[in-house]
N, C-alpha and C. Protein backbone atom coordinates (compact mmCIF):
# COMPACT_ATOMS: atom_id res chain seq x y z
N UNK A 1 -14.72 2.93 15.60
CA UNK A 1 -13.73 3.84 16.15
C UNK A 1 -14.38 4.80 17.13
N UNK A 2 -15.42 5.09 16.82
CA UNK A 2 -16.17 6.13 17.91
C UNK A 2 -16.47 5.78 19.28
N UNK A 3 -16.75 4.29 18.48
CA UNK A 3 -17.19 4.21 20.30
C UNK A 3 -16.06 3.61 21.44
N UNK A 4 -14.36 3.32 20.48
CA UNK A 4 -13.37 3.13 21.46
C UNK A 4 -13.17 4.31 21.91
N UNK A 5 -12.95 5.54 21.15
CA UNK A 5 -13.03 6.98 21.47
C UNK A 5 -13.91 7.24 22.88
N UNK A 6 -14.89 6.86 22.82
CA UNK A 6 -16.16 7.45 23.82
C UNK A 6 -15.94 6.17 24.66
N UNK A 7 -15.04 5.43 24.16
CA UNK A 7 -15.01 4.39 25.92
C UNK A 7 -13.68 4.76 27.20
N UNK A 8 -13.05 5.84 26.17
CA UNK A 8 -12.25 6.27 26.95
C UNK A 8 -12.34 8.05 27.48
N UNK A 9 -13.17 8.53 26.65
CA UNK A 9 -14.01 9.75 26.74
C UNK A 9 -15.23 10.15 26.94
N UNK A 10 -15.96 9.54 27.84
CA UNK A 10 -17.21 9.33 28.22
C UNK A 10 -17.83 10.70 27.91
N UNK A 11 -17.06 11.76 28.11
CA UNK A 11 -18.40 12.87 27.63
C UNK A 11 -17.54 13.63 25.87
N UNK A 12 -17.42 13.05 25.12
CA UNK A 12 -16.71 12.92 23.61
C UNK A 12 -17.66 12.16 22.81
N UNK A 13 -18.05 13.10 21.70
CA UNK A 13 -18.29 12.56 20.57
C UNK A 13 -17.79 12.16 19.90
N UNK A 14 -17.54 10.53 19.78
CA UNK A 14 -16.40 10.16 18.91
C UNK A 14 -16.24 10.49 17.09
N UNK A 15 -17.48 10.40 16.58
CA UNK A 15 -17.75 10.92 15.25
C UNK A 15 -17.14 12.47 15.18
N UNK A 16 -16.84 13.35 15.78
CA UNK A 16 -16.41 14.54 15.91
C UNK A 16 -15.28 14.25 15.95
N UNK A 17 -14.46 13.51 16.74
CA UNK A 17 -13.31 13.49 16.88
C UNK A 17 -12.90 12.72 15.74
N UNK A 18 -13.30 11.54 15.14
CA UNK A 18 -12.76 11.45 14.27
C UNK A 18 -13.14 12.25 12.47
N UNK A 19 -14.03 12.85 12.51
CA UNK A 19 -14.18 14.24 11.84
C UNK A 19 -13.06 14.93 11.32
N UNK A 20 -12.56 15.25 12.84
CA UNK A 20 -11.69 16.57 13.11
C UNK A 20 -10.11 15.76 12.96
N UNK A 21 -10.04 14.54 13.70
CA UNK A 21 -9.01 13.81 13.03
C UNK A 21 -8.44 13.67 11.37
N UNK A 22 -9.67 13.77 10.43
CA UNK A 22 -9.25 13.15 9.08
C UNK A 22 -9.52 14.58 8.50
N UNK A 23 -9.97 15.42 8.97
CA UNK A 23 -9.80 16.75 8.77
C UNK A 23 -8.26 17.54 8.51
N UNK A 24 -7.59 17.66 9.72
CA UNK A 24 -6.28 18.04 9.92
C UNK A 24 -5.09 16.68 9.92
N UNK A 25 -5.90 16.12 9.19
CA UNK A 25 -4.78 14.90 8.28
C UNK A 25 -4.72 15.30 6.54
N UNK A 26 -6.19 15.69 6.42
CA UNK A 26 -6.00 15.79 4.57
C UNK A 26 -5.33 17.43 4.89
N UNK A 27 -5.76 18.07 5.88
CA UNK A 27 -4.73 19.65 5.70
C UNK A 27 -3.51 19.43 5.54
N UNK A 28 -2.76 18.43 6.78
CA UNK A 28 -1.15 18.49 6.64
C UNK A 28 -0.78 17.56 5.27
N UNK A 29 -1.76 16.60 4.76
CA UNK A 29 -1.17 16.33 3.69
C UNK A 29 -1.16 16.61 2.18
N UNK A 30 -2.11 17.54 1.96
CA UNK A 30 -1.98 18.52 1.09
C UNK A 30 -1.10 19.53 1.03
N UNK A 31 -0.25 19.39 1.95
CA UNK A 31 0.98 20.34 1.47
C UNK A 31 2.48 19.49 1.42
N UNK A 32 2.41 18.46 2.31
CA UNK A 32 3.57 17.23 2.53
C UNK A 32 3.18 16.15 2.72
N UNK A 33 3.62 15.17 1.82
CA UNK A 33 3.15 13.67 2.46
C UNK A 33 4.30 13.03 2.24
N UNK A 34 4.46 12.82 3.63
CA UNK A 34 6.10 11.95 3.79
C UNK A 34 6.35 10.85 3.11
N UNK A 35 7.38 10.34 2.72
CA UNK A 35 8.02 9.28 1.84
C UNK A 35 8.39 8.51 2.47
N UNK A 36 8.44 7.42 2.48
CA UNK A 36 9.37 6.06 2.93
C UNK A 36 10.48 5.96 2.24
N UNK A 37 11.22 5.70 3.47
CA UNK A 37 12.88 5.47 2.49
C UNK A 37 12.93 4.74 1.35
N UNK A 38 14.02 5.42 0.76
CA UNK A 38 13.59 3.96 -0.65
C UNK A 38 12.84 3.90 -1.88
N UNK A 39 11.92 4.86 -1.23
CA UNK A 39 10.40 4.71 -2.65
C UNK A 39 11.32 5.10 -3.64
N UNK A 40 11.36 6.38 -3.48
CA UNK A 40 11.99 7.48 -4.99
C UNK A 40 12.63 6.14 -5.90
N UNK A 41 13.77 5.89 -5.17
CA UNK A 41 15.04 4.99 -6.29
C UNK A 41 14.13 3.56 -6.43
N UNK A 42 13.22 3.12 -5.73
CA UNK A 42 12.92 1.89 -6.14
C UNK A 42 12.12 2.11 -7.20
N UNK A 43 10.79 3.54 -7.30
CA UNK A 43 10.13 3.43 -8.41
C UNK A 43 10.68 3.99 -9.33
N UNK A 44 12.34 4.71 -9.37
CA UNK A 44 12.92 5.15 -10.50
C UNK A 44 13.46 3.66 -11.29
N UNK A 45 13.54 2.72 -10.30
CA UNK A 45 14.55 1.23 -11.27
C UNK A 45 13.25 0.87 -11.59
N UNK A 46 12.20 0.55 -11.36
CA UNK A 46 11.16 -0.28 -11.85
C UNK A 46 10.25 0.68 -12.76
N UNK A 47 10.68 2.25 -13.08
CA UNK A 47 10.22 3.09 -13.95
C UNK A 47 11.47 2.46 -15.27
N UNK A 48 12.60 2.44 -15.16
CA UNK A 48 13.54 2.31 -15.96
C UNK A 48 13.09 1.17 -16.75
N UNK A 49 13.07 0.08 -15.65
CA UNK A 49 12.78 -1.31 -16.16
C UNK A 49 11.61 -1.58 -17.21
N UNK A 50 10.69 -0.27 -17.21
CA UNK A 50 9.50 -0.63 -18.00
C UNK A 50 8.00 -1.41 -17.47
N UNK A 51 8.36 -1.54 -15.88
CA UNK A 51 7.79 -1.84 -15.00
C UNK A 51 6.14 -1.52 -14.74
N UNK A 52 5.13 -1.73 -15.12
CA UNK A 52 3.99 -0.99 -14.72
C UNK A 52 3.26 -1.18 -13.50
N UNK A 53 3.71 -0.03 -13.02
CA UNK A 53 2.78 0.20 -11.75
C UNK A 53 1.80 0.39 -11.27
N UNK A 54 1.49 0.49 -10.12
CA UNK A 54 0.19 0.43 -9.62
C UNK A 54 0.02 0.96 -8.33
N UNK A 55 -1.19 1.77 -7.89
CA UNK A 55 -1.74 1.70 -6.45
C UNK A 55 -2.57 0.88 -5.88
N UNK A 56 -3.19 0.21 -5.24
CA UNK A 56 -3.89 -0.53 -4.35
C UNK A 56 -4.53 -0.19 -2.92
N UNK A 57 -4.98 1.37 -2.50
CA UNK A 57 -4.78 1.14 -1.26
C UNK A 57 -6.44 1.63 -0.62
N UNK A 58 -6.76 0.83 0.26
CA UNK A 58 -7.86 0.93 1.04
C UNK A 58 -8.57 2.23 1.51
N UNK A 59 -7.41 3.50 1.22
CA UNK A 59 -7.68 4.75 1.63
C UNK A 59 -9.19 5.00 0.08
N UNK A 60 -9.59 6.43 0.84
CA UNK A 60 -10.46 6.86 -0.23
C UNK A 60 -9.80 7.18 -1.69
N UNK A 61 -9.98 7.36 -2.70
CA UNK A 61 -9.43 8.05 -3.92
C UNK A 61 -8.99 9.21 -4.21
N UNK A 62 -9.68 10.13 -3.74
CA UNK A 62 -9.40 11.57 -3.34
C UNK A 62 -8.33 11.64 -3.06
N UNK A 63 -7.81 10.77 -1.56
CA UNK A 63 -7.05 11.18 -0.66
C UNK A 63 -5.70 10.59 -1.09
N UNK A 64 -6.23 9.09 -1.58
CA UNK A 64 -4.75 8.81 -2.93
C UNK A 64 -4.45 9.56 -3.63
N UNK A 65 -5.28 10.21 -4.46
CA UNK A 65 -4.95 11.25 -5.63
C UNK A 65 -4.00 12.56 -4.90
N UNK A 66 -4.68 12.67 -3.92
CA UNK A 66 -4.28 13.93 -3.46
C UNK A 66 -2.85 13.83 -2.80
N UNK A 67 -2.47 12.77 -2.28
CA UNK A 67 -0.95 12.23 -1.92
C UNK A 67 -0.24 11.96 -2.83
N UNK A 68 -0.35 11.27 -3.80
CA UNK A 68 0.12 11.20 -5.03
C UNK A 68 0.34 12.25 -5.46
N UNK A 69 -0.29 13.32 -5.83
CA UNK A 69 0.30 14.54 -6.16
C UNK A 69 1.07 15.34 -5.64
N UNK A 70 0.37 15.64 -4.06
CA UNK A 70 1.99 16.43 -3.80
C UNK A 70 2.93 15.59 -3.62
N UNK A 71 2.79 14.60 -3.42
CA UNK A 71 4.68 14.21 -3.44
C UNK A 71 5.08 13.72 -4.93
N UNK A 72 4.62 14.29 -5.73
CA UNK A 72 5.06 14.38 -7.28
C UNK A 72 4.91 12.49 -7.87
N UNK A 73 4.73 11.89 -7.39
CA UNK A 73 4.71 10.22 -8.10
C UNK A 73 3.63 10.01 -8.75
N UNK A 74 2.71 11.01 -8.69
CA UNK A 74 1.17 10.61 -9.80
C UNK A 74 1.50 9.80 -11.00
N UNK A 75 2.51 10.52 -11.64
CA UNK A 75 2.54 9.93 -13.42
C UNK A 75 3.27 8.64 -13.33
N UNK A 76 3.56 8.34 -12.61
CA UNK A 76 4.83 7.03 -12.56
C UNK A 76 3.63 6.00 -12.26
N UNK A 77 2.53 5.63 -11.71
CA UNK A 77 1.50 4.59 -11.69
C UNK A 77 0.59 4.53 -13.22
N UNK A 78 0.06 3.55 -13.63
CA UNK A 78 -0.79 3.07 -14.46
C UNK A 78 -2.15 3.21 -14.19
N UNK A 79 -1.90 2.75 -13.02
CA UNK A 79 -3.27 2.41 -12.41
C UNK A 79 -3.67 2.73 -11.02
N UNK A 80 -4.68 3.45 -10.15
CA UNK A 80 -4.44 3.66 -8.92
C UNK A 80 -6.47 3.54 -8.48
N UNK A 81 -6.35 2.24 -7.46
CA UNK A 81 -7.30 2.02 -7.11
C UNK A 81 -7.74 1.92 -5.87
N UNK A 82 -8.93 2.38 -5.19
CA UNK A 82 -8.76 2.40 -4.04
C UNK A 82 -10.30 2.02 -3.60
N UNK A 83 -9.87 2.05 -2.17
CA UNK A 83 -11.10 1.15 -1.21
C UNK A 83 -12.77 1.39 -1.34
N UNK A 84 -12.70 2.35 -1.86
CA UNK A 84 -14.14 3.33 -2.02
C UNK A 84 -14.59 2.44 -3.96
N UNK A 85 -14.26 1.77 -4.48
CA UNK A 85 -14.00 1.27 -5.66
C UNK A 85 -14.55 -0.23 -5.23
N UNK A 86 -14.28 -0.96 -3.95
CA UNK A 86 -14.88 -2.45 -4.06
C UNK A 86 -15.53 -2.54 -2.94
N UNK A 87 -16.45 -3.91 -3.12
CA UNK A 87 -17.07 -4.03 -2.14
C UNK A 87 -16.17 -4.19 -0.73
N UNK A 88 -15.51 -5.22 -0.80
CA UNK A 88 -14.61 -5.64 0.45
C UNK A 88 -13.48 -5.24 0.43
N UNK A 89 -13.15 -4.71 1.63
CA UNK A 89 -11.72 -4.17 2.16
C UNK A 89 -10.50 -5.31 2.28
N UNK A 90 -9.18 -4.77 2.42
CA UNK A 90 -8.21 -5.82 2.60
C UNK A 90 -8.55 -6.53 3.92
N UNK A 91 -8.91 -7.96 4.39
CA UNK A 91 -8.15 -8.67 3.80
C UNK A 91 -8.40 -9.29 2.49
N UNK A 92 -9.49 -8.77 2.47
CA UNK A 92 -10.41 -9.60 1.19
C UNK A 92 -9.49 -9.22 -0.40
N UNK A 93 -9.35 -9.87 -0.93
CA UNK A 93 -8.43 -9.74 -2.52
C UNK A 93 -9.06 -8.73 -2.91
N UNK A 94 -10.48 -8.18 -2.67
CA UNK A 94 -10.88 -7.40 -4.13
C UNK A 94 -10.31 -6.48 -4.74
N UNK A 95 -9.56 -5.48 -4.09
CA UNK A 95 -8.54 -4.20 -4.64
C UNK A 95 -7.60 -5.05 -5.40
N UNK A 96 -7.04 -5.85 -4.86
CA UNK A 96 -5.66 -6.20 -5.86
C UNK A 96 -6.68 -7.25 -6.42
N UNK A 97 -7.48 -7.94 -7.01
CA UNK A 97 -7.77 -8.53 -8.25
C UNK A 97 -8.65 -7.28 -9.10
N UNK A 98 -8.55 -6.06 -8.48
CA UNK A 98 -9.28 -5.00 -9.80
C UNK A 98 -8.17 -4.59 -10.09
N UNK A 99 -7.22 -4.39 -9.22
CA UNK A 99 -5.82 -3.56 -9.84
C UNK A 99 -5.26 -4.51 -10.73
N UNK A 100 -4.94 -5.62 -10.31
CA UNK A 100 -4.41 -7.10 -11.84
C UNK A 100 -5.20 -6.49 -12.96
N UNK A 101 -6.62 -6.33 -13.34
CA UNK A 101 -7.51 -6.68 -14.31
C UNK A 101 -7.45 -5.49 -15.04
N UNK A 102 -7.37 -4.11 -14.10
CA UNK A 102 -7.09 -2.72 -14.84
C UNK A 102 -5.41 -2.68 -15.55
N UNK A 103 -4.66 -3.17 -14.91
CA UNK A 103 -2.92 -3.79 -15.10
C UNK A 103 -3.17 -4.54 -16.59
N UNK A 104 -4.15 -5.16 -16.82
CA UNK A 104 -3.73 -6.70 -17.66
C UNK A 104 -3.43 -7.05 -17.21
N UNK A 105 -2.90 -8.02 -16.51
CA UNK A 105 -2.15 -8.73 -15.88
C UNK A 105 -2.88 -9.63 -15.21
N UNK A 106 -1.76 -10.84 -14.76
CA UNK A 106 -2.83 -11.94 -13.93
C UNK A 106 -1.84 -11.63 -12.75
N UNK A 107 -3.23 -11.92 -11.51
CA UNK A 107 -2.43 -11.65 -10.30
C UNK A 107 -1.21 -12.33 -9.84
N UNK A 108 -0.89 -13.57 -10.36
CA UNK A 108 0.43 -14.26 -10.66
C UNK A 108 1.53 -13.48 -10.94
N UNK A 109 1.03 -12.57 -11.29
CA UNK A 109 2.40 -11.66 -12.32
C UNK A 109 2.89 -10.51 -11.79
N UNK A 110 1.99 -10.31 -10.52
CA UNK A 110 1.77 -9.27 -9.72
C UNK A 110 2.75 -8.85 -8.58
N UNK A 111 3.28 -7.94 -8.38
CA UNK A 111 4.33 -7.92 -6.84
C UNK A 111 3.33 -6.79 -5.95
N UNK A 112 2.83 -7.27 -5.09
CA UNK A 112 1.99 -6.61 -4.04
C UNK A 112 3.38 -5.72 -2.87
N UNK A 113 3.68 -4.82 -2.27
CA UNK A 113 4.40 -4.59 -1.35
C UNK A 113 3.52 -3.97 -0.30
N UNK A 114 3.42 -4.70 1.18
CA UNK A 114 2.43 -3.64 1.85
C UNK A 114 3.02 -4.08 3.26
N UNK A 115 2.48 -2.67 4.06
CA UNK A 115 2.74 -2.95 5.18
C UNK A 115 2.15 -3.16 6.20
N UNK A 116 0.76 -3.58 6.43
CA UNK A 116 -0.14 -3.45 6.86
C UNK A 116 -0.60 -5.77 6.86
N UNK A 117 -1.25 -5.81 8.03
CA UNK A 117 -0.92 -6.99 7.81
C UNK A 117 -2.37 -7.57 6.80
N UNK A 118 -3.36 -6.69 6.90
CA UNK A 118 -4.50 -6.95 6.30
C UNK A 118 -4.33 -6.95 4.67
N UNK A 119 -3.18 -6.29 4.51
CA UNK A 119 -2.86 -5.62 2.82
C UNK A 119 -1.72 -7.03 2.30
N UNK A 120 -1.11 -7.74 3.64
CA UNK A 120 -0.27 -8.72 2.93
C UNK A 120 -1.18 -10.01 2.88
N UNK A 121 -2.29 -10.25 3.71
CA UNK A 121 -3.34 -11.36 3.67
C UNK A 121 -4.17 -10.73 2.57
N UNK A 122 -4.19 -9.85 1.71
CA UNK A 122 -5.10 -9.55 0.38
C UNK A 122 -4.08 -10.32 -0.54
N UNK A 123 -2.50 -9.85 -0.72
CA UNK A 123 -1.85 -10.20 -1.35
C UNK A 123 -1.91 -11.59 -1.74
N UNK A 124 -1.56 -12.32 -0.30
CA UNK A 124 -1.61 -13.78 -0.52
C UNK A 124 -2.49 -14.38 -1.17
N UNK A 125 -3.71 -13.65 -0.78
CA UNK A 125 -5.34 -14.32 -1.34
C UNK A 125 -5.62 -13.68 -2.73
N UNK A 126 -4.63 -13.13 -3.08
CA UNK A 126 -4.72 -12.54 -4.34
C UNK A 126 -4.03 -14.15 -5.19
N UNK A 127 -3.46 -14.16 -4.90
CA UNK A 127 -2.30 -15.17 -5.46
C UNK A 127 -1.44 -14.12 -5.69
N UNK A 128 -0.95 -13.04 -5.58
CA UNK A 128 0.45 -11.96 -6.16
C UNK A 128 1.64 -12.83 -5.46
N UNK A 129 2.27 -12.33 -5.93
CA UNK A 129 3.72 -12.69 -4.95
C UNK A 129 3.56 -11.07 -3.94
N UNK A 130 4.06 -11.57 -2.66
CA UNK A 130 3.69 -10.62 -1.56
C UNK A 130 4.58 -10.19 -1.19
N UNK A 131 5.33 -9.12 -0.41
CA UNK A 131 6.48 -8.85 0.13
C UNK A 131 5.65 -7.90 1.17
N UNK A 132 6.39 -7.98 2.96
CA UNK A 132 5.76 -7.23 3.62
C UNK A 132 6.71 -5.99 4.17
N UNK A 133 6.72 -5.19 3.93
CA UNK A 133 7.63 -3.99 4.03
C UNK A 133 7.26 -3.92 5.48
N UNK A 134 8.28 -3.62 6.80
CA UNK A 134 7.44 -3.14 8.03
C UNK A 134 7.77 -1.82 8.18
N UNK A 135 6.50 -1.29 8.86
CA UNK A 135 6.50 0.18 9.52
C UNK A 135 5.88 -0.17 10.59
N UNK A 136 4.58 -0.18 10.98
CA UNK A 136 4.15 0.26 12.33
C UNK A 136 4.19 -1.11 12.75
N UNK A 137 3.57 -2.34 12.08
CA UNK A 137 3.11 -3.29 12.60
C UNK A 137 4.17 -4.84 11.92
N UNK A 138 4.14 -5.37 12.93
CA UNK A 138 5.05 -6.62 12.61
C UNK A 138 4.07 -7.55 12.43
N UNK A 139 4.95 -8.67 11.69
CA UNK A 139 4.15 -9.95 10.73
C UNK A 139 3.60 -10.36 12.05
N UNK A 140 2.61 -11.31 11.65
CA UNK A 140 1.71 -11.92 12.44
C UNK A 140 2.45 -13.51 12.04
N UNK A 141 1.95 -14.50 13.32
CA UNK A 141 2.64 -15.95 12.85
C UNK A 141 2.02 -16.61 12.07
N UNK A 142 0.31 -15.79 11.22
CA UNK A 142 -0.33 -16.51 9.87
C UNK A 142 1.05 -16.19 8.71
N UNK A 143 1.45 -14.67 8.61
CA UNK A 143 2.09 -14.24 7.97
C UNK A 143 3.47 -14.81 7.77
N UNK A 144 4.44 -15.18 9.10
CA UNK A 144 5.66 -15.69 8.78
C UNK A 144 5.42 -17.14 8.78
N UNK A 145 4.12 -17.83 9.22
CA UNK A 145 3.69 -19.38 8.42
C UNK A 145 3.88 -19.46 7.17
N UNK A 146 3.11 -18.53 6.67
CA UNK A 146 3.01 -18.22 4.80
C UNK A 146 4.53 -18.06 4.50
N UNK A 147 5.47 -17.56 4.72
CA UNK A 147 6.99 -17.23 4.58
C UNK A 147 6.86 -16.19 3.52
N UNK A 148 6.38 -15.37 4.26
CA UNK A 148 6.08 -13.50 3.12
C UNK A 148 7.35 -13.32 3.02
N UNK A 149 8.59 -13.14 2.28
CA UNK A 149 9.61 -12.26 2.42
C UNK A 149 9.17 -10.60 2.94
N UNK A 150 9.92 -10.59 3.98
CA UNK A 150 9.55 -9.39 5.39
C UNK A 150 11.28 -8.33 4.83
N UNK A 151 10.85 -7.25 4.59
CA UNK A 151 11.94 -6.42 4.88
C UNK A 151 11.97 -5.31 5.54
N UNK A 152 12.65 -4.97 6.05
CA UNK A 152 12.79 -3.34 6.99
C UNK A 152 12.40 -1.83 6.01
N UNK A 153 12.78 -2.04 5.18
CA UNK A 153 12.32 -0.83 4.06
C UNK A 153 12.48 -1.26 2.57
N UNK A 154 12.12 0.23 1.90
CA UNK A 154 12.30 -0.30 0.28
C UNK A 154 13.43 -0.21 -0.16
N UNK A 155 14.51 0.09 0.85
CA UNK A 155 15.61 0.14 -0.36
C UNK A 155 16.08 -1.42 -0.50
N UNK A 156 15.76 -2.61 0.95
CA UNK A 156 15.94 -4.06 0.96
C UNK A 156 15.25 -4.42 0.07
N UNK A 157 14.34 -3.99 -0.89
CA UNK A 157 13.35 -4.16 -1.92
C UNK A 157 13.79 -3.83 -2.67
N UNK A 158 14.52 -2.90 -3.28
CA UNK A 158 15.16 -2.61 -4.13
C UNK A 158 16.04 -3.48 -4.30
N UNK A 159 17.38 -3.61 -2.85
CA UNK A 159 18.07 -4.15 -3.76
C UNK A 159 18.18 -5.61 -3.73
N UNK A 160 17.09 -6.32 -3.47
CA UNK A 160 16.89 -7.93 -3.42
C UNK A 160 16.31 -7.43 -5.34
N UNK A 161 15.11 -6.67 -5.80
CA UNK A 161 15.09 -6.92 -7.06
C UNK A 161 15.96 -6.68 -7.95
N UNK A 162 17.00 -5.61 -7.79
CA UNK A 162 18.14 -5.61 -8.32
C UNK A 162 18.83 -6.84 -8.53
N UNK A 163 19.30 -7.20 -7.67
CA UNK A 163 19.88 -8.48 -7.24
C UNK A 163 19.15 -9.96 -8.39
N UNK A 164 17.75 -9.87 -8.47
CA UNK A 164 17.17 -10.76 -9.38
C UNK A 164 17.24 -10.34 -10.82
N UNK A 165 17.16 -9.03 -11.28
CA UNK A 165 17.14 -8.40 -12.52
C UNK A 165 18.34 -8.56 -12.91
N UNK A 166 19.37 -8.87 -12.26
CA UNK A 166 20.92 -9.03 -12.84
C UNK A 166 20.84 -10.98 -13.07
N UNK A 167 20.53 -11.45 -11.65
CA UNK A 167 20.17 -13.24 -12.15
C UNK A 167 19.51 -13.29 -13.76
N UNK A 168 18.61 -12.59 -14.23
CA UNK A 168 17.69 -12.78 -15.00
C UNK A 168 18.33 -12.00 -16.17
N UNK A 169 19.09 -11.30 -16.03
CA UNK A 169 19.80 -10.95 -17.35
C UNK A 169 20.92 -11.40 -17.98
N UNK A 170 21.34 -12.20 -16.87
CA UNK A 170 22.49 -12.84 -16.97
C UNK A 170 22.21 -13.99 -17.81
């Protein structure tokens, strides 16, 4: 990252800038860390359901912990693991086969949701069942080869599992 920084800022220290970048990122998010539509009610039905959850994410631990808390969802996960924890980053499985193993669970059993395309190629290589939520970045044609079910947000996540939890009770 520094040195795309300093290829466009020839007299910039890119290590400074990104310093000062992740600096006045953990400030603003220690007081707010925005939500994606959807989360709240999806992890309230899959809190109901008896559902055990999980984190997975490539960020440091700290900085999970520390998002997790202010936006109040800490206690609703089981398990919360992050990038600073394995050797290899997403795309590589290792986060989601430590999160399965801390879970119980076999990664078979697993619902990965990510939006990131490196986090849905962990999924796959996890064996989880994958779903790719989009925000910034759209599927790649490895990704809609694989046939990830792709949705616009979590509440299409919600209510496609809704939608199965009624098949399945029925």
């Amino acid at each position: 990252m520094a040195n795309i920084i300093e290829s466009y800022w020839k007299d910039a220290d890119g290590f400074l800038i990104i310093d000062e970048f992740f600096a006045n990122a953990k400030a603003y998010l220690s007081q707010k860390v925005p939500l994606k539509p959807g989360v709240c009610e999806l992890i309230d039905f899959l809190w109901q359901h008896k559902m055990p959850m999980a984190v997975a994410s490539g960020s440091f631990k700290d900085l999970v912990l520390s998002n997790l808390k202010v936006s109040g969802l800490i206690h609703y996960f089981q398990v919360i693991s992050s990038g600073d924890e394995v050797s290899s980053g997403k795309p590589e499985p290792d986060i989601f086969l430590l999160t399965a193993k801390r879970l119980c669970q076999k990664p078979q059993n697993c619902l990965v949701l990510e939006d990131g395309i490196h986090g849905v190629l962990a999924g796959i290589r996890t064996g989880c069942e994958t779903y790719m939520v989009l925000d910034k970045v759209s599927p790649t044609k490895e990704i809609l080869e694989k046939q990830v079910p792709i949705y616009n947000d979590l509440t299409e996540v919600l209510a496609d599992l809704k939608a199965n939890v009624i098949k399945q009770d029925s």
